[in-house]
Protein backbone atom coordinates (compact mmCIF):
# COMPACT_ATOMS: atom_id res chain seq x y z
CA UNK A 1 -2.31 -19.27 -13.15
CA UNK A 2 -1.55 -20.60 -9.97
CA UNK A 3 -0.56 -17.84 -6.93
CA UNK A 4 -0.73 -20.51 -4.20
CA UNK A 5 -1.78 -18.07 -1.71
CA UNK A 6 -5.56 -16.18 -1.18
CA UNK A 7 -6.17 -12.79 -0.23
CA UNK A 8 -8.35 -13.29 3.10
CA UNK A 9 -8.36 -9.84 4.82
CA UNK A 10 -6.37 -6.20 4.12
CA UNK A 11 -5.55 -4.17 6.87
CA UNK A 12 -4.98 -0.54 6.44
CA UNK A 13 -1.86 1.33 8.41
CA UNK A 14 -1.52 5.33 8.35
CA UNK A 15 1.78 6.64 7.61
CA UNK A 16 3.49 8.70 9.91
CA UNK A 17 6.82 10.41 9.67
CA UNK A 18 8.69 11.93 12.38
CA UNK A 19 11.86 13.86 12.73
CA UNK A 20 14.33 11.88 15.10
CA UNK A 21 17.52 12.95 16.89
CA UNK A 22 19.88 12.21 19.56
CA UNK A 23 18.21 13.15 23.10
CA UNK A 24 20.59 16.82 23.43
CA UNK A 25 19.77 17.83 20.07
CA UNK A 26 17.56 21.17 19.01
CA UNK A 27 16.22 22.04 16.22
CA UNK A 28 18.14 25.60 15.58
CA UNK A 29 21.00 22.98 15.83
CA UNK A 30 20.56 20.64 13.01
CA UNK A 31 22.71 21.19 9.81
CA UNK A 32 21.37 17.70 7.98
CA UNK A 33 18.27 15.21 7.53
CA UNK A 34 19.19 11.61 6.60
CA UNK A 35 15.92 9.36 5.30
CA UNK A 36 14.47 7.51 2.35
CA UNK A 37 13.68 9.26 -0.94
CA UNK A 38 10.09 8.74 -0.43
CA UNK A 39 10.12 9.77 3.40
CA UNK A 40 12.06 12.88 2.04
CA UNK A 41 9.38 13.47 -0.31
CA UNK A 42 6.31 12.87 1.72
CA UNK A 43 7.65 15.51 3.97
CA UNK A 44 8.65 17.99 1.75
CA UNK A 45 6.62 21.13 3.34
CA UNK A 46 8.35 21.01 6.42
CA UNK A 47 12.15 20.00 4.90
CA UNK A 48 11.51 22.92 2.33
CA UNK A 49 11.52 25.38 5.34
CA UNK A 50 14.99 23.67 6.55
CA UNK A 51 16.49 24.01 3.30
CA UNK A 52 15.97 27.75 3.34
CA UNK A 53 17.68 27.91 6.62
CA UNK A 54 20.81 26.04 5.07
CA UNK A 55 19.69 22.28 5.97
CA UNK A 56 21.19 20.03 3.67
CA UNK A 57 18.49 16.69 2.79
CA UNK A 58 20.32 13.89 2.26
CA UNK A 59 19.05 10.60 1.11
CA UNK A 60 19.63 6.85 2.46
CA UNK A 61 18.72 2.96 1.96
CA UNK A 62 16.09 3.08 4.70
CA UNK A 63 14.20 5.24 6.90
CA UNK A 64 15.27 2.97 10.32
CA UNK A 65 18.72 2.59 9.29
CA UNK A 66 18.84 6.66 8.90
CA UNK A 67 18.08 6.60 12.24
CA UNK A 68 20.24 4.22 13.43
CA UNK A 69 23.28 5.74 10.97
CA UNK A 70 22.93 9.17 13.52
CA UNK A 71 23.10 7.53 16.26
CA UNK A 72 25.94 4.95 15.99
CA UNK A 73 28.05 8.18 14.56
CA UNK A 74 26.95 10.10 16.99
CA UNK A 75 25.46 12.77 14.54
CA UNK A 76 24.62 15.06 16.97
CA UNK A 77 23.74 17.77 14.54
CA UNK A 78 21.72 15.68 12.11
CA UNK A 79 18.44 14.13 12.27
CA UNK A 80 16.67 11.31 10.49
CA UNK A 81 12.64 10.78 9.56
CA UNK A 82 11.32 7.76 10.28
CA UNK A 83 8.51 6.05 12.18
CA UNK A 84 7.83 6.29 15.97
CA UNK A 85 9.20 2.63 16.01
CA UNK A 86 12.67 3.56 14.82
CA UNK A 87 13.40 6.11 17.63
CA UNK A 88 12.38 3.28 20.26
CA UNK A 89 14.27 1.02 18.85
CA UNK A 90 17.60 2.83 18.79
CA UNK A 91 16.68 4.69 22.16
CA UNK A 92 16.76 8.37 20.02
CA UNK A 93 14.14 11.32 20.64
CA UNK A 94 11.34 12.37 18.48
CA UNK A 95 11.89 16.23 18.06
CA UNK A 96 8.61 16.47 16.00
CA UNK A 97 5.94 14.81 15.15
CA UNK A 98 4.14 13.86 12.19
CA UNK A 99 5.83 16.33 9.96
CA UNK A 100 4.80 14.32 6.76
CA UNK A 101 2.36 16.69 4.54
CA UNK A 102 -0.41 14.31 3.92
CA UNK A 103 -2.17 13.38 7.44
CA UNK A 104 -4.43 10.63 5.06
CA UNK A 105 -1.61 8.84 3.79
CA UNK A 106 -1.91 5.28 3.85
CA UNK A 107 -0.11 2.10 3.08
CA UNK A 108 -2.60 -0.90 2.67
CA UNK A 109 -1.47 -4.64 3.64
CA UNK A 110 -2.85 -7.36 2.57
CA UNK A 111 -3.47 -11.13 4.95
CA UNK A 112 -2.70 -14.01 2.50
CA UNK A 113 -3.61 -17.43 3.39
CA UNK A 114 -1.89 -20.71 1.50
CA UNK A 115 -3.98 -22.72 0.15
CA UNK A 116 -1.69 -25.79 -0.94
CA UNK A 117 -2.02 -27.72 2.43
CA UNK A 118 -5.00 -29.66 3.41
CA UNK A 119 -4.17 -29.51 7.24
CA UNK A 120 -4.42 -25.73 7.28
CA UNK A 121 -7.32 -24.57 8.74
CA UNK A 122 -9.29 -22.29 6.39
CA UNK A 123 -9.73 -18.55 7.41
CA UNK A 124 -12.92 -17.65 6.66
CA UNK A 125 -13.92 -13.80 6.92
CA UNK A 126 -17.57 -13.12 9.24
CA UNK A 127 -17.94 -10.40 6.41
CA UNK A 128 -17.42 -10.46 2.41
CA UNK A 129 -18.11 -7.50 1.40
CA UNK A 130 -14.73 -7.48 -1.34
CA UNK A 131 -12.64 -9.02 -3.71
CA UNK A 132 -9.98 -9.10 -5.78
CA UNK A 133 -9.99 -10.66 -9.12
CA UNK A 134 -7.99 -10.98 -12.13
CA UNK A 135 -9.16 -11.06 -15.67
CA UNK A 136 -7.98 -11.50 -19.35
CA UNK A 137 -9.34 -10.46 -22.01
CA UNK A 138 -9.90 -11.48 -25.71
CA UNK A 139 -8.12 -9.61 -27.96
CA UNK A 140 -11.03 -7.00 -29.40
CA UNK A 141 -12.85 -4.13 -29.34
CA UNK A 142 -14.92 -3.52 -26.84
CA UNK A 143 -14.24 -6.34 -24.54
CA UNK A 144 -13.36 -4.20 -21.59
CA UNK A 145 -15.84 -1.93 -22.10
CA UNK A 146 -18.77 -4.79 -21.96
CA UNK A 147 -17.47 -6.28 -18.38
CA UNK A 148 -16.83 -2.62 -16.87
CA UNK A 149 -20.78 -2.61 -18.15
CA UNK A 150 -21.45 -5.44 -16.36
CA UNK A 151 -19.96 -4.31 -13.06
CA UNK A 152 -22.33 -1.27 -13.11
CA UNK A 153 -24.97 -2.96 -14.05
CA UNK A 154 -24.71 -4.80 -11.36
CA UNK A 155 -24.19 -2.36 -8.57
CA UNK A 156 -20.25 -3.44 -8.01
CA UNK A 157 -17.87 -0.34 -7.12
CA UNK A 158 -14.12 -0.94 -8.59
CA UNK A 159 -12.26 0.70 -6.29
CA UNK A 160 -9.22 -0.66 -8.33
CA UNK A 161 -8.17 -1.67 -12.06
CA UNK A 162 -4.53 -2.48 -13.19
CA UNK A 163 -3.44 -3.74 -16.46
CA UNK A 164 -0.65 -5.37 -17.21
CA UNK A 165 0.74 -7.03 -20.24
CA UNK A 166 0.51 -10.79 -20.65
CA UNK A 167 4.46 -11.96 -21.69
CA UNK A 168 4.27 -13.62 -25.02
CA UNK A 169 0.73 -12.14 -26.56
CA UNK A 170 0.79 -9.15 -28.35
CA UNK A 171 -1.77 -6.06 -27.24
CA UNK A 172 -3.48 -9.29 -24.37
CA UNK A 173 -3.44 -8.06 -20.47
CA UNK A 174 -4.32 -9.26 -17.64
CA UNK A 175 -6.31 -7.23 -15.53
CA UNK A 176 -6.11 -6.89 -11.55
CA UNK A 177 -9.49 -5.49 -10.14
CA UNK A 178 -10.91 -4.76 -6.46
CA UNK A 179 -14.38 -4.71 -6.45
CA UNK A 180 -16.29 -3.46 -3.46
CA UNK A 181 -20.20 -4.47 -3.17
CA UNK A 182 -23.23 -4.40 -0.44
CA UNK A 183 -24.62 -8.11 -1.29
CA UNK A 184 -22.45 -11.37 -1.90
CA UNK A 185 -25.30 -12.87 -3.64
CA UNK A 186 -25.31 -10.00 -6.52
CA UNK A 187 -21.45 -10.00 -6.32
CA UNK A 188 -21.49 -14.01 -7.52
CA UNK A 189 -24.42 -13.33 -10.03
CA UNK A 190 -21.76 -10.91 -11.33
CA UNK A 191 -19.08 -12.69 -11.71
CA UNK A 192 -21.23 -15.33 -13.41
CA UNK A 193 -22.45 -12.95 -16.25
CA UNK A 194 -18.81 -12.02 -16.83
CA UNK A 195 -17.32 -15.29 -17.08
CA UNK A 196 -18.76 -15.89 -20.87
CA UNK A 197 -16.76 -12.77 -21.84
CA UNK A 198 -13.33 -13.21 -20.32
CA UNK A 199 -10.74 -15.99 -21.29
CA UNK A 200 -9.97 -16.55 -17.97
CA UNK A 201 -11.27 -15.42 -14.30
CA UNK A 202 -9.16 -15.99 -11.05
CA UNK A 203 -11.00 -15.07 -7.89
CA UNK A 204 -7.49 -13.60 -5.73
CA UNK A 205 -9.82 -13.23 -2.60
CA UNK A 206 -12.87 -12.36 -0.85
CA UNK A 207 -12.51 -10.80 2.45
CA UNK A 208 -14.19 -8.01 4.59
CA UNK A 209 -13.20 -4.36 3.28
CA UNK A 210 -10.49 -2.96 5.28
CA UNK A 211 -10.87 0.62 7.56
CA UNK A 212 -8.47 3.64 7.26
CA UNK A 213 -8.37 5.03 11.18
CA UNK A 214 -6.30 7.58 12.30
């Protein structure tokens, strides 16, 4: 398998949703509240108390273009939930703030690299404190259980493990994992005591653990 691209860093963005309106608009005055399905649902504490007070929820393509639907209709009634960035954008007023229910909700990016030209310079992280790495398995028992052994033998936290099945092989996955670990040297000694055991590793990236800040 060939991605053509390496995982060299993650960044980590909190999630914010705000209730947006036109610049005259109250809140005793709204009747409706345009956003995404998931916006709707990450907020559902606060829209639950405008439902019982006859608010009607309705759902769109996009939180931004909610936003943006209100104003060009001049919606004076309605609001939208979006990010911060949406009501500068479209010159609207943020009514409140951070009305989504979970304050530590957080979407996590990830810097890629290509790695298919030989003029681009390499980025190389100061830190390597995690990776990402891909694994398949042969097809019998106890072959997941004796790498996942191997991990803790070795001191590696996996902070992630995803399986999903390989097209064309009956009951074979391959196996996305993010390991996170104190000492590169011990992270490489572990990889080399799985090898033996998988039918095929693929290193994704190695790159400095990212930071969740409010």
């Amino acid at each position: 398998m060939n991605y053509g691209a390496k995982i060299v860093g993650e960044e980590y963005l909190r999630i914010e949703q705000n209730l947006i309106v036109h610049h005259s608009t109250q809140e005793d005055e709204i009747i409706e509240v345009y956003s995404h399905p998931v916006a709707i649902e990450q907020c559902r504490v606060y829209l639950d108390r405008l439902v019982k007070r006859g608010v009607r929820v309705v759902e769109s393509e996009d939180t931004a273009l909610s936003v943006k639907y209100i104003k060009d209709n001049n919606l004076t009634h309605s609001a939208a939930i979006a990010g911060s960035s949406a009501a500068e954008l479209y010159g609207m007023k943020i009514l409140k703030r951070g009305i989504e229910d979970n304050k530590r909700n957080f979407t996590r990016f990830l810097i890629l690299q290509h790695c298919t030209s030989s003029g681009t310079r390499s980025i190389k992280p100061a830190i390597i404190n995690k990776a990402s790495v891909c694994f398949t398995l042969p097809h019998k028992t106890g072959s997941l259980s004796s790498v996942l052994s191997i991990f803790s033998y070795y001191g590696i936290n996996l902070t992630k493990i995803e399986s999903r099945p390989i097209i064309g092989k009956e009951w074979e996955y391959l196996f996305y994992t993010d390991l996170l670990f104190d000492d590169l040297s011990t992270y490489n000694h572990c990889l080399a005591a799985i090898k033996p055991l998988v039918s095929e590793l693929i290193i994704l990236g190695e790159y400095e653990n990212g930071r969740k800040e409010d």
